[in-house]
Protein backbone atom coordinates (compact mmCIF):
# COMPACT_ATOMS: atom_id res chain seq x y z
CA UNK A 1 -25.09 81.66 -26.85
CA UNK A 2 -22.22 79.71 -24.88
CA UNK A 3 -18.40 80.44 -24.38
CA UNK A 4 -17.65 77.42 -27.08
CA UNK A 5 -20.42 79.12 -29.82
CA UNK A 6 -19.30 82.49 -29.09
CA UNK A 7 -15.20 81.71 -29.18
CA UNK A 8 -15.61 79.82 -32.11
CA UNK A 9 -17.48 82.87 -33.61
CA UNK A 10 -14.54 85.32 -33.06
CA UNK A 11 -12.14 82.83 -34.62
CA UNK A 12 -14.32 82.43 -37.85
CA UNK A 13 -14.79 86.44 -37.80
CA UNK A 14 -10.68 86.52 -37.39
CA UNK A 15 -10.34 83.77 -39.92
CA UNK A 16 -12.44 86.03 -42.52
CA UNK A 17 -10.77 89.41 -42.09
CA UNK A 18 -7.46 87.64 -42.43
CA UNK A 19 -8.77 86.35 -45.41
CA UNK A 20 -9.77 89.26 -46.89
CA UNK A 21 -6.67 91.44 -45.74
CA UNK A 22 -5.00 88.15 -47.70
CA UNK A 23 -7.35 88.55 -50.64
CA UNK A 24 -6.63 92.39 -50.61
CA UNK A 25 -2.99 92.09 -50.73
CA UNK A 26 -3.29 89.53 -53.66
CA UNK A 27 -5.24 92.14 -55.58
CA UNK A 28 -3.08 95.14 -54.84
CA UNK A 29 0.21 92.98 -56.37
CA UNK A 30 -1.84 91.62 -59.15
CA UNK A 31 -2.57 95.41 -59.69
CA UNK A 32 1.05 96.65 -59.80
CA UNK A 33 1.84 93.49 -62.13
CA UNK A 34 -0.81 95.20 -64.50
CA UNK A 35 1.08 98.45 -64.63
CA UNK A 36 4.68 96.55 -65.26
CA UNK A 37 5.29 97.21 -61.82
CA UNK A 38 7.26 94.16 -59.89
CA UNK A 39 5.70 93.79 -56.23
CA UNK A 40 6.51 91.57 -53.71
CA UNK A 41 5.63 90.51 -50.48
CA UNK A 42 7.80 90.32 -47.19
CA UNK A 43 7.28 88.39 -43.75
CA UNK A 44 8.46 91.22 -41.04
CA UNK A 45 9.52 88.45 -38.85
CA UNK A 46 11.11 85.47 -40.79
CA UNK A 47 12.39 88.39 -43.16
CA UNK A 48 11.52 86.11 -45.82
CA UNK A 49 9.28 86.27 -49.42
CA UNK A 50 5.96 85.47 -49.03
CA UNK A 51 4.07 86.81 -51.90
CA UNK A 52 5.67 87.84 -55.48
CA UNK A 53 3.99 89.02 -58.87
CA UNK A 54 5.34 88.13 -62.67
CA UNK A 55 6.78 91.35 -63.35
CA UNK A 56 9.18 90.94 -60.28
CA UNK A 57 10.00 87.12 -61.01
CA UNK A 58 10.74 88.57 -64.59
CA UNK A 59 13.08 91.50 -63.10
CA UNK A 60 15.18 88.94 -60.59
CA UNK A 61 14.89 85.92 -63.10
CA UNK A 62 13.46 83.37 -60.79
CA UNK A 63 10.24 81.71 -60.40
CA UNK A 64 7.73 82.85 -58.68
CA UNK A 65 7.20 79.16 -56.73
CA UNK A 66 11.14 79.41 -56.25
CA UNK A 67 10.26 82.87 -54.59
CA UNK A 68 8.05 82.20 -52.36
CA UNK A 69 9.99 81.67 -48.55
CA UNK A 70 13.08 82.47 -49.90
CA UNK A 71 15.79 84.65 -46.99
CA UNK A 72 15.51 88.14 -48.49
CA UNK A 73 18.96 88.19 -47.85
CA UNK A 74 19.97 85.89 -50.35
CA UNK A 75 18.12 87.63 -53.08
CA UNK A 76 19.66 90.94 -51.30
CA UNK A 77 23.26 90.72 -50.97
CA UNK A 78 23.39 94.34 -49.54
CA UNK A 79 20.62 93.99 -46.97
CA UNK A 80 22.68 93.80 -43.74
CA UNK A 81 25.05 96.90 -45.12
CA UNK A 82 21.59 98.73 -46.39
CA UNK A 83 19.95 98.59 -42.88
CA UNK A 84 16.94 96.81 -44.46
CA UNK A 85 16.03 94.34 -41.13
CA UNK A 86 16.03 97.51 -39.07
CA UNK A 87 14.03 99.58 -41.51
CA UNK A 88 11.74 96.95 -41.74
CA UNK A 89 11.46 96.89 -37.93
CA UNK A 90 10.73 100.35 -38.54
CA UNK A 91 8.23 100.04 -40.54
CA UNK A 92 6.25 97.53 -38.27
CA UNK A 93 6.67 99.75 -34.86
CA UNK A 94 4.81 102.32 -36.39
CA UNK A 95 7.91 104.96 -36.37
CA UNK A 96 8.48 105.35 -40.23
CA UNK A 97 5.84 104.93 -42.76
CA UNK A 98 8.05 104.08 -45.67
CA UNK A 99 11.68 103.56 -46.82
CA UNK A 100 12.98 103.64 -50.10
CA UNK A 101 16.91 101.78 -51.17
CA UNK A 102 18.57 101.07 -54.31
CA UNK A 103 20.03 97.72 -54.31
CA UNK A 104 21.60 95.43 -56.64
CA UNK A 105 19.55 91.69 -56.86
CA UNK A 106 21.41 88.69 -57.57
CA UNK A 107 20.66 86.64 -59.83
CA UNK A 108 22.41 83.29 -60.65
CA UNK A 109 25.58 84.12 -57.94
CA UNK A 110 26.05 87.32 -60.66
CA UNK A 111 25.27 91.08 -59.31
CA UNK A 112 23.47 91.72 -62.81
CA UNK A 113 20.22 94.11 -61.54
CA UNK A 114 19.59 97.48 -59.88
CA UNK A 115 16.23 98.08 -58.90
CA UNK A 116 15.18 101.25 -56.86
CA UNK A 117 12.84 99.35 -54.01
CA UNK A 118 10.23 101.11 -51.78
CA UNK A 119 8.76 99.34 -48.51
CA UNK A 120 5.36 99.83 -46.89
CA UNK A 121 3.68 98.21 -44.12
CA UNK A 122 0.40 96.14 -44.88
CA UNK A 123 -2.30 95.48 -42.38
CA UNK A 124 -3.02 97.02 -38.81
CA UNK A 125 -1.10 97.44 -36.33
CA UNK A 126 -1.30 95.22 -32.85
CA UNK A 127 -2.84 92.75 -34.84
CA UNK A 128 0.54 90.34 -35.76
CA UNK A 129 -0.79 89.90 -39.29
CA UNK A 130 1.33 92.69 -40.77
CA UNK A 131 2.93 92.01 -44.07
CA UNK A 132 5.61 94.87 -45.68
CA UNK A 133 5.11 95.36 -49.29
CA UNK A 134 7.57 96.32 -51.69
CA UNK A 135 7.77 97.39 -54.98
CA UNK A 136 10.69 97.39 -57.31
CA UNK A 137 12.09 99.64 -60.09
CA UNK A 138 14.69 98.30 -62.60
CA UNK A 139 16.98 101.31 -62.36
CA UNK A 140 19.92 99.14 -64.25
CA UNK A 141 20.70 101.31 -66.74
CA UNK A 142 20.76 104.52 -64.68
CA UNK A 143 22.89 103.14 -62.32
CA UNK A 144 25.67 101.41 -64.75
CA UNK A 145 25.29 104.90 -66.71
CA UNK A 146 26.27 106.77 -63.39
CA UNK A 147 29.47 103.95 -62.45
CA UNK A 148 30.60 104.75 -65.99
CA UNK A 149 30.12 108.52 -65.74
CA UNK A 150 32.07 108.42 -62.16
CA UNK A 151 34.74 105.97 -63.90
CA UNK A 152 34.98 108.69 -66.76
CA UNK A 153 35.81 111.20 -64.36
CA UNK A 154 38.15 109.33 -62.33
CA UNK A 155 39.86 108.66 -65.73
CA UNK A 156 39.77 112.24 -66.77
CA UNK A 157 41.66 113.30 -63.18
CA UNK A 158 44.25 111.34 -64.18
CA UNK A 159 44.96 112.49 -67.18
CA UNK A 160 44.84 115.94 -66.21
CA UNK A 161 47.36 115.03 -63.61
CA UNK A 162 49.78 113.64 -66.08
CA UNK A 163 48.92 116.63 -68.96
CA UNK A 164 49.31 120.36 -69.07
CA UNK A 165 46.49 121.81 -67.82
CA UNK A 166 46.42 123.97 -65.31
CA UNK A 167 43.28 125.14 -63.46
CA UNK A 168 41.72 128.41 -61.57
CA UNK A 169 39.13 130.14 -59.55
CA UNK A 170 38.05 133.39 -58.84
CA UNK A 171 34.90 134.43 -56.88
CA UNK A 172 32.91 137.32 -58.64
CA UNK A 173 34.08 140.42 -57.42
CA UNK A 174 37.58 138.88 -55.58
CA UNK A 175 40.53 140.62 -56.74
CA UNK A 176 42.57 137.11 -56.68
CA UNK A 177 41.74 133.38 -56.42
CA UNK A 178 42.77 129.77 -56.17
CA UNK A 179 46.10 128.48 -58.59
CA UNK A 180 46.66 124.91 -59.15
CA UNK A 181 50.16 123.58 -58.97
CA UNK A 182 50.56 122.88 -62.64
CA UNK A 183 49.15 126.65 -63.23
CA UNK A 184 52.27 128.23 -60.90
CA UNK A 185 54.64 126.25 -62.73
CA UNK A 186 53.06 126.74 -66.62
CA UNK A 187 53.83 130.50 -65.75
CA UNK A 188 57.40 130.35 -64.04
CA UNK A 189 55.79 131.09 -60.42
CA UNK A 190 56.52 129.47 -57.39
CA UNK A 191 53.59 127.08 -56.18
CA UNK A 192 54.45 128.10 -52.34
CA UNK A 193 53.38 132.36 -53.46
CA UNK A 194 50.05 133.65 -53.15
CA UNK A 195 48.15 133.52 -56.20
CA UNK A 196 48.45 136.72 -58.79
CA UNK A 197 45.98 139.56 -58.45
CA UNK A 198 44.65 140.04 -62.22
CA UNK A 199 46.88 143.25 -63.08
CA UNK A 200 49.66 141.16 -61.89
CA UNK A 201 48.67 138.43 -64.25
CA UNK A 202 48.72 140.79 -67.28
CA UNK A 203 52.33 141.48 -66.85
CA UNK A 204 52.48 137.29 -67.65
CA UNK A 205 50.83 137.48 -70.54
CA UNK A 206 52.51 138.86 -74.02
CA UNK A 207 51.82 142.29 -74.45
CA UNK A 208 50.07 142.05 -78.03
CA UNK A 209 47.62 139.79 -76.27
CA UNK A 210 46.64 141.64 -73.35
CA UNK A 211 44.15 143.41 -74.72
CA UNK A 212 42.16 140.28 -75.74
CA UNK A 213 42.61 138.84 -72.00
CA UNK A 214 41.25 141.83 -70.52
CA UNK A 215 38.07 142.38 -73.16
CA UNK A 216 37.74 138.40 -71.51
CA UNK A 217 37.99 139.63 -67.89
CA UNK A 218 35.19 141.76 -68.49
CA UNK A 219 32.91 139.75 -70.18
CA UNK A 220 29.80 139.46 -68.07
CA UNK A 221 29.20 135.45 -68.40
CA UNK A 222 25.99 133.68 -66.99
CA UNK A 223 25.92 130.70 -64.82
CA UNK A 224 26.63 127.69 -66.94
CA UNK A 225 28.02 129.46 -69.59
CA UNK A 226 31.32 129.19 -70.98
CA UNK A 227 34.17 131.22 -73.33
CA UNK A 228 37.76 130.65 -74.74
CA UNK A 229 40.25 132.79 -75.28
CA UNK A 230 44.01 132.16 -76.34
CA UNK A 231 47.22 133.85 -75.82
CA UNK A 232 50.64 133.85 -75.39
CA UNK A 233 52.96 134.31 -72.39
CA UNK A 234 55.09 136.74 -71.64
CA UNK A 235 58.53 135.70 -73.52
CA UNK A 236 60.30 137.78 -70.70
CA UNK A 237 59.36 134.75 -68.47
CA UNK A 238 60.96 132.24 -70.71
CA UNK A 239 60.65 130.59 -74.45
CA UNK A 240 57.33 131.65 -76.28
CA UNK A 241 54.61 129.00 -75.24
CA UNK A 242 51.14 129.44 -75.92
CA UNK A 243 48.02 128.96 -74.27
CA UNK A 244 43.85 128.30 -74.23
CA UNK A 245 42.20 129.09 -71.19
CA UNK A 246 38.71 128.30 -71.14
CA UNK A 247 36.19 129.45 -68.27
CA UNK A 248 33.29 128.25 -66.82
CA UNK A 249 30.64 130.45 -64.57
CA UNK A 250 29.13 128.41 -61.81
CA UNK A 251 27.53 128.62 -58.64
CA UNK A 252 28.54 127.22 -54.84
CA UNK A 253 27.88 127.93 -51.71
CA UNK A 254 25.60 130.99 -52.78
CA UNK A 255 28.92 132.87 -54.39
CA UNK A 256 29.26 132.91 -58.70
CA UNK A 257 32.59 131.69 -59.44
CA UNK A 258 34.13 131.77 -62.99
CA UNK A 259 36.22 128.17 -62.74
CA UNK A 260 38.66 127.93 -65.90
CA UNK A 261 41.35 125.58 -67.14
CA UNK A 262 44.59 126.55 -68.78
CA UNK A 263 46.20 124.59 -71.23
CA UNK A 264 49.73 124.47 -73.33
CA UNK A 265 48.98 124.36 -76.53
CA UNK A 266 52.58 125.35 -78.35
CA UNK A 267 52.92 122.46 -79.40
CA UNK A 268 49.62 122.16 -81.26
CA UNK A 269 50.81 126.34 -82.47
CA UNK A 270 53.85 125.17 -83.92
CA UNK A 271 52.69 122.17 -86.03
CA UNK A 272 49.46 124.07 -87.08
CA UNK A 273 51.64 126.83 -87.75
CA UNK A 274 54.30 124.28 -90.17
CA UNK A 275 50.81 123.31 -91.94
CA UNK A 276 50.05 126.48 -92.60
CA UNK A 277 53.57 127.29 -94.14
CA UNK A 278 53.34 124.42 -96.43
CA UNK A 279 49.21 124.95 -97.90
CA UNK A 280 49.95 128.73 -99.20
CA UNK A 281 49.89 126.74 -102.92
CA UNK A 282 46.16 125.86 -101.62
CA UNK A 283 45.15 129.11 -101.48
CA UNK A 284 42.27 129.08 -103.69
CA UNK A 285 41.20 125.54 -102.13
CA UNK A 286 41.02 126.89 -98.91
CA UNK A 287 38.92 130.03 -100.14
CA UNK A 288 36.32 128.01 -101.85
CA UNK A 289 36.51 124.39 -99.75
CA UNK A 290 32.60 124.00 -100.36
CA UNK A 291 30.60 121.73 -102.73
CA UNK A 292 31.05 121.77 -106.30
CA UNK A 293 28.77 120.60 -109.13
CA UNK A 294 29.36 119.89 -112.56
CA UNK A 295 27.32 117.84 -115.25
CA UNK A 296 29.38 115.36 -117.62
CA UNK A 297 28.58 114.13 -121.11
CA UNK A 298 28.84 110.48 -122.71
CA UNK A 299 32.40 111.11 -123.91
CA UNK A 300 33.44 112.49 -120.46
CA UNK A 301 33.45 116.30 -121.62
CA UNK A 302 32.01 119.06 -118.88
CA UNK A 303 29.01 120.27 -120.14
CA UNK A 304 28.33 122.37 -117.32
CA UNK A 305 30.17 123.51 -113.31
CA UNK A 306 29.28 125.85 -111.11
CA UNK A 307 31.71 128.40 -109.80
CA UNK A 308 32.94 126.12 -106.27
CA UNK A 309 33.87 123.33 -108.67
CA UNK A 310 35.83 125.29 -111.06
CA UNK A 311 37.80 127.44 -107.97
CA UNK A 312 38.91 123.65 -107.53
CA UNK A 313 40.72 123.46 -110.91
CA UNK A 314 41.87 127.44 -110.48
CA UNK A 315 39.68 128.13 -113.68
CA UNK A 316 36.16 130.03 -114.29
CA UNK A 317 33.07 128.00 -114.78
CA UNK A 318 33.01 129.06 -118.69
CA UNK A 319 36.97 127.90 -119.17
CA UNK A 320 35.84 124.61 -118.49
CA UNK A 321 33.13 123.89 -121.12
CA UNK A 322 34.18 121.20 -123.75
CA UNK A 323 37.27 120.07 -121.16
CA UNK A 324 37.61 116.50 -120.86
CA UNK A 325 37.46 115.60 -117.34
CA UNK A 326 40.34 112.93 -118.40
CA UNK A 327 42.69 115.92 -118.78
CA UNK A 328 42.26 117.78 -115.49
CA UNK A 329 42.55 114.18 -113.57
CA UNK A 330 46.00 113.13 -112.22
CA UNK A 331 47.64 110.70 -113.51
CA UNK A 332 47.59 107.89 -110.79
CA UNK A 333 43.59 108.58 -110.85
CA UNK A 334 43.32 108.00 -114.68
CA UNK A 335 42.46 104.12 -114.65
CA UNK A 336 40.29 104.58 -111.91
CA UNK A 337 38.03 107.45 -113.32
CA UNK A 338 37.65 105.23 -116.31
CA UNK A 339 36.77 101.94 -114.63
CA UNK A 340 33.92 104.02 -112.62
CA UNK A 341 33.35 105.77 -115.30
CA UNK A 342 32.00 102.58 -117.53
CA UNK A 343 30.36 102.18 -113.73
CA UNK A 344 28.05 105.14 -114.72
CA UNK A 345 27.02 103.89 -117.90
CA UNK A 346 26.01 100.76 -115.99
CA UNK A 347 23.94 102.60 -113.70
CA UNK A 348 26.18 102.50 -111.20
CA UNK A 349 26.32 105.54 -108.57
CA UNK A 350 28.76 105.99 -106.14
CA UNK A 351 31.45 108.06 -104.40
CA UNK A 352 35.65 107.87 -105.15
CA UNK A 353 38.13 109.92 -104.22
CA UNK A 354 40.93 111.48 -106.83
CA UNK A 355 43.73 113.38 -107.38
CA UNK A 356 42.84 116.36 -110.01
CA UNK A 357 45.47 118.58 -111.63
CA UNK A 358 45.00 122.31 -110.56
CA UNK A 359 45.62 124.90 -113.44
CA UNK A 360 48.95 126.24 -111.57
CA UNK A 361 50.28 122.49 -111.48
CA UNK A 362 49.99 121.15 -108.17
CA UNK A 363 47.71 117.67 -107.35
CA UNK A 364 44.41 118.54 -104.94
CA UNK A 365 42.37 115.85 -103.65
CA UNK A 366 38.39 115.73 -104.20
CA UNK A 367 35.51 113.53 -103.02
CA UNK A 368 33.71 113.33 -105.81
CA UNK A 369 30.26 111.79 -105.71
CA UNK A 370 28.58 110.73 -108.94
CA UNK A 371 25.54 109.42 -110.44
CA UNK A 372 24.29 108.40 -114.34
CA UNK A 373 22.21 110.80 -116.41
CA UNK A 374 19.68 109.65 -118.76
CA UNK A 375 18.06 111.18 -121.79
CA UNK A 376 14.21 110.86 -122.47
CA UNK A 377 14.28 107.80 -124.08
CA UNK A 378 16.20 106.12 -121.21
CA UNK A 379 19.53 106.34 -122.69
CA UNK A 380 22.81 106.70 -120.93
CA UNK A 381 24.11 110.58 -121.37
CA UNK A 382 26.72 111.73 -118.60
CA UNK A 383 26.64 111.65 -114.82
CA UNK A 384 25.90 114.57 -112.38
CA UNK A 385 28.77 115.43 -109.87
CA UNK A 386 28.80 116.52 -106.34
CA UNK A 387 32.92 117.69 -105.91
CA UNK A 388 34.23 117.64 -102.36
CA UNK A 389 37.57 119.34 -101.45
CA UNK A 390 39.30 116.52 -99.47
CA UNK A 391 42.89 118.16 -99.37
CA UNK A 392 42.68 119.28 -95.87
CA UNK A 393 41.62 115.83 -94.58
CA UNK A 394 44.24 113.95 -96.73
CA UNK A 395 46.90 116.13 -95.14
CA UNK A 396 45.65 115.41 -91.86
CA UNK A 397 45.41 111.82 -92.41
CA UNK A 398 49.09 112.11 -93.36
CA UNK A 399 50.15 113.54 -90.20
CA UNK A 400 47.91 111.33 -88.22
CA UNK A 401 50.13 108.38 -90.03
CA UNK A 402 53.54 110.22 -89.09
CA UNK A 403 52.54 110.77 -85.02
CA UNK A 404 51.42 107.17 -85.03
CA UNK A 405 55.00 106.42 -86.67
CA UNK A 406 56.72 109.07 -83.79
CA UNK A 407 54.70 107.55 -80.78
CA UNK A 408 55.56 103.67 -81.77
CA UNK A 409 59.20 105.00 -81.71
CA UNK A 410 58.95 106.89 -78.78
CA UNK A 411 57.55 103.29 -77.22
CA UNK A 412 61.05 101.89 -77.41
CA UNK A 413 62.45 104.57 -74.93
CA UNK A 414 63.00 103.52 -71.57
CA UNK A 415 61.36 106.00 -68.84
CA UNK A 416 64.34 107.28 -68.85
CA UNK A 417 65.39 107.33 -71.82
CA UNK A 418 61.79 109.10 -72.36
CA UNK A 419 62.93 111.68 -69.84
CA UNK A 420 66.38 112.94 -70.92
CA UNK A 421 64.46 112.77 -74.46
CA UNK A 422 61.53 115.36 -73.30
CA UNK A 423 64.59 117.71 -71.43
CA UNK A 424 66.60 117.87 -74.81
CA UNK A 425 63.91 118.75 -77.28
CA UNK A 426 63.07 121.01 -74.47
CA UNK A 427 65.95 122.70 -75.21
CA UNK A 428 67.96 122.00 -71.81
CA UNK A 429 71.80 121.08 -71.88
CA UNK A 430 73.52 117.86 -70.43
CA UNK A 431 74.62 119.80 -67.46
CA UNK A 432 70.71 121.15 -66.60
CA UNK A 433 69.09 117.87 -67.75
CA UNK A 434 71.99 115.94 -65.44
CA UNK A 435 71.06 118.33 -62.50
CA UNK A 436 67.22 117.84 -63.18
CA UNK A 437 67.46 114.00 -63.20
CA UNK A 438 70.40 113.77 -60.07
CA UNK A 439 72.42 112.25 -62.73
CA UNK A 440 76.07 112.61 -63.86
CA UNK A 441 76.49 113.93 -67.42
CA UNK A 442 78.21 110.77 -68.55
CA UNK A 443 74.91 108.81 -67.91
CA UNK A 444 72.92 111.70 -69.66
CA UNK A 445 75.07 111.21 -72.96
CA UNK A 446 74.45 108.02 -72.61
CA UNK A 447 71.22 107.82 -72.58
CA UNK A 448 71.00 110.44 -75.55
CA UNK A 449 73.21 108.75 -77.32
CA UNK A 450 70.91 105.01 -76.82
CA UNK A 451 67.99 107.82 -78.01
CA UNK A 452 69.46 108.62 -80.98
CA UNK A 453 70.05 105.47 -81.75
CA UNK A 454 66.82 103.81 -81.22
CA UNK A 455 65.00 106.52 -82.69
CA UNK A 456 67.17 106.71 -86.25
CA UNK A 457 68.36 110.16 -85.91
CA UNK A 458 71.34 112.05 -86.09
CA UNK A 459 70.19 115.57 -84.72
CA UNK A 460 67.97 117.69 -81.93
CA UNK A 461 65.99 118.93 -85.35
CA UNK A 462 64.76 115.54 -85.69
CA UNK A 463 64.08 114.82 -82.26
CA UNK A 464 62.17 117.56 -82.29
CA UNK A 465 60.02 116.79 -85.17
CA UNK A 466 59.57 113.33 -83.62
CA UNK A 467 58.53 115.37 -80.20
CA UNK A 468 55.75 117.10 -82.21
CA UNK A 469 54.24 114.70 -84.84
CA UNK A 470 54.16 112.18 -81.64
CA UNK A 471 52.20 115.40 -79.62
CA UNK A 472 49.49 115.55 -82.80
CA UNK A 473 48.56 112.12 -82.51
CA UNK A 474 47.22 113.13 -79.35
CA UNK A 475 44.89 115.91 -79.64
């Protein structure tokens, strides 16, 4: 055989592996794109697209044709930041095997898609026909899901910075821990002292509720889980405030550490603690706030109520019989009952609310929830009635329409303005809240004088209840 046959020979042989190790990599992509898996190809040394399947022209949104010789970094804004050219290189040399990056893709000048990509080398070594392969991953969702979990948090340290919470650790076993700032100052301390050993902590806390704090102390919590436990502080230290610590046990650095967050909550105490004042005439609501059921007749008389619905009315099931439901409604409910009432003999189900006369006078609110009864010749002959005690939520509603009322006024206050505001419901004279704001006292009765004014009132009471239906709105 001569030089020409034989040369000739070795480039056909060359020619075919290439071909094959060509044929091979078409195969393997066309594989991937059968298992929804986007693939593409990459030249090591032009660093540009040389082979792509559908799934990964579907992912970027670009044709495959389009694809093809493209700069991967113009489909890969991050590649010179992500290292990829030198990972690639990488690759090729022999030193790593594989290399995995998430990167965004761009698509139409717009960073819209994340996809976790993984690059491999193709083909042997020493032979300068090496291709890398990638694959792609949309990982969109989990990555916009994790921006907006680390934007949550970054929202949530800032309003802890701006509320009253103050937080704690303590290492198992440590006789004191770690205070926050906020923590120091919620409990009359000095932030620049060492942190309170617990027995010295007690003596902070109200004596009625010590007992409470310490059966907390010695609860024996597992990592991850949590308790609560309220109290008051000691009113030795100042005006009563209350509080809600809760604690979490976690691990770090191979120590269990019980991590907990304290909270004032006196404001929340003393407007839960004015509701409670005014709903003693709801006693019997509040004792029997489940569902009641009651069967009508044609002429709207009970027929029949179980002993929830009657507790409603402050009568027994069996004082009820023969009543006219038209008699225990209130009156600004009357036309309505009757215009859903005719509803019912229509076939018309559906849920209203009303205000019903209870026995000892006074107007509670139901949900009541009623359907048409029908004898068995298809006849119209009363409704059935699920009865819902609403009271509690109407009330609330009611002081969720007051804070929203407080806070719009509160809006018109200069910073300022907001500030001498906060000091005098606090409680503090001209001369302290002058002091606290480097102030003279003239420009503090100013400003609480422009406060009074812009807020319609003529005393501390009522700045005060502004203070705390403005606070509810909040929680």
């Amino acid at each position: 055989m001569t030089n020409d046959s034989n040369d000739y020979s070795m480039h056909h042989m060359q020619n075919s592996i290439e071909e094959n190790q060509v044929a091979a990599l078409d195969d393997f992509i066309d594989q991937l794109e059968r298992f929804g898996i986007g693939c593409f190809g990459v030249d090591p040394k032009r660093l540009s697209i040389v082979k792509t399947n559908a799934v990964f022209n579907t992912f970027v949104g670009i044709d495959g044709d389009e694809l093809v010789g493209m700069p991967l970094k113009q489909l890969l804004p991050e590649m010179e930041i992500s290292g990829i050219a030198d990972a690639i290189e990488s690759l090729i040399d022999g030193r790593e095997s594989k290399f995995v990056r998430t990167l965004y893709v761009q698509r139409n000048g717009k960073h819209q898609r994340w996809g976790r990509v993984t690059f491999v080398r193709w083909g042997e070594r020493d032979q300068g026909d090496e291709i890398v392969v990638a694959t792609a991953v949309d990982v969109t969702e989990s990555v916009r899901a994790e921006q907006e979990r680390e934007q949550t948090l970054q929202r949530m340290e800032m309003a802890q910075r701006h509320s009253q919470v103050g937080c704690w650790e303590l290492v198992k076993g440590a006789t004191t821990g770690w205070w926050s700032r906020q923590l120091f100052e919620m409990f009359g301390l000095s932030p620049n002292q060492s942190p309170p050993s617990f027995g010295q902590f007690l003596e902070l806390v109200h004596p009625e509720d010590r007992e409470k704090v310490v059966n907390a102390h010695k609860t024996e919590l597992v990592l991850q889980n949590s308790m609560e436990v309220e109290f008051r502080r000691n009113p030795d230290i100042g005006e009563m405030r209350w509080f809600r610590a809760k604690v979490k046990c976690i691990e770090r650095g191979g120590e269990v550490i019980w991590f907990g967050t304290t909270q004032d909550i006196s404001e929340r105490q003393q407007i839960e603690s004015a509701l409670i004042s005014s709903e003693k005439l709801y006693r019997e609501i509040v004792e029997s706030a489940a569902e009641g059921i009651s069967v009508v007749d044609v002429d709207g008389n009970i027929v029949k109520t179980n002993q929830v619905a009657a507790n409603m009315f402050g009568y027994e099931p069996e004082e009820l019989v023969g009543v006219g439901i038209f008699d225990l409604i209130g009156e600004s409910s009357k036309q309505s009952l009757a215009s859903n009432f005719k509803k019912r003999a229509d076939g018309v189900s559906e849920a209203t609310e009303y205000r019903v006369k209870h026995r000892d006078g006074h107007e509670v609110w139901v949900l009541v929830s009623s359907r048409p009864l029908y004898d068995d010749l298809g006849d119209f002959c009363g409704t059935r009635n699920t009865v819902i005690n609403i009271t509690h939520r109407k009330l609330a509603e009611e002081m969720t329409r007051k804070a929203e009322i407080a806070k719009a006024k509160l809006e018109m206050l200069s910073d300022r303005e907001r500030s001498v505001f906060t000091l005098v419901v606090a409680g503090q004279m001209n001369k302290v809240i002058a002091k606290r704001l480097d102030v003279s006292e003239k420009t503090v009765e100013r400003h609480r004088s422009n406060v009074m004014k812009k807020l319609g009132v003529k005393g501390i009471a009522e700045l005060v209840r502004i203070a705390l239906e403005a606070e509810s709105v909040q929680r």
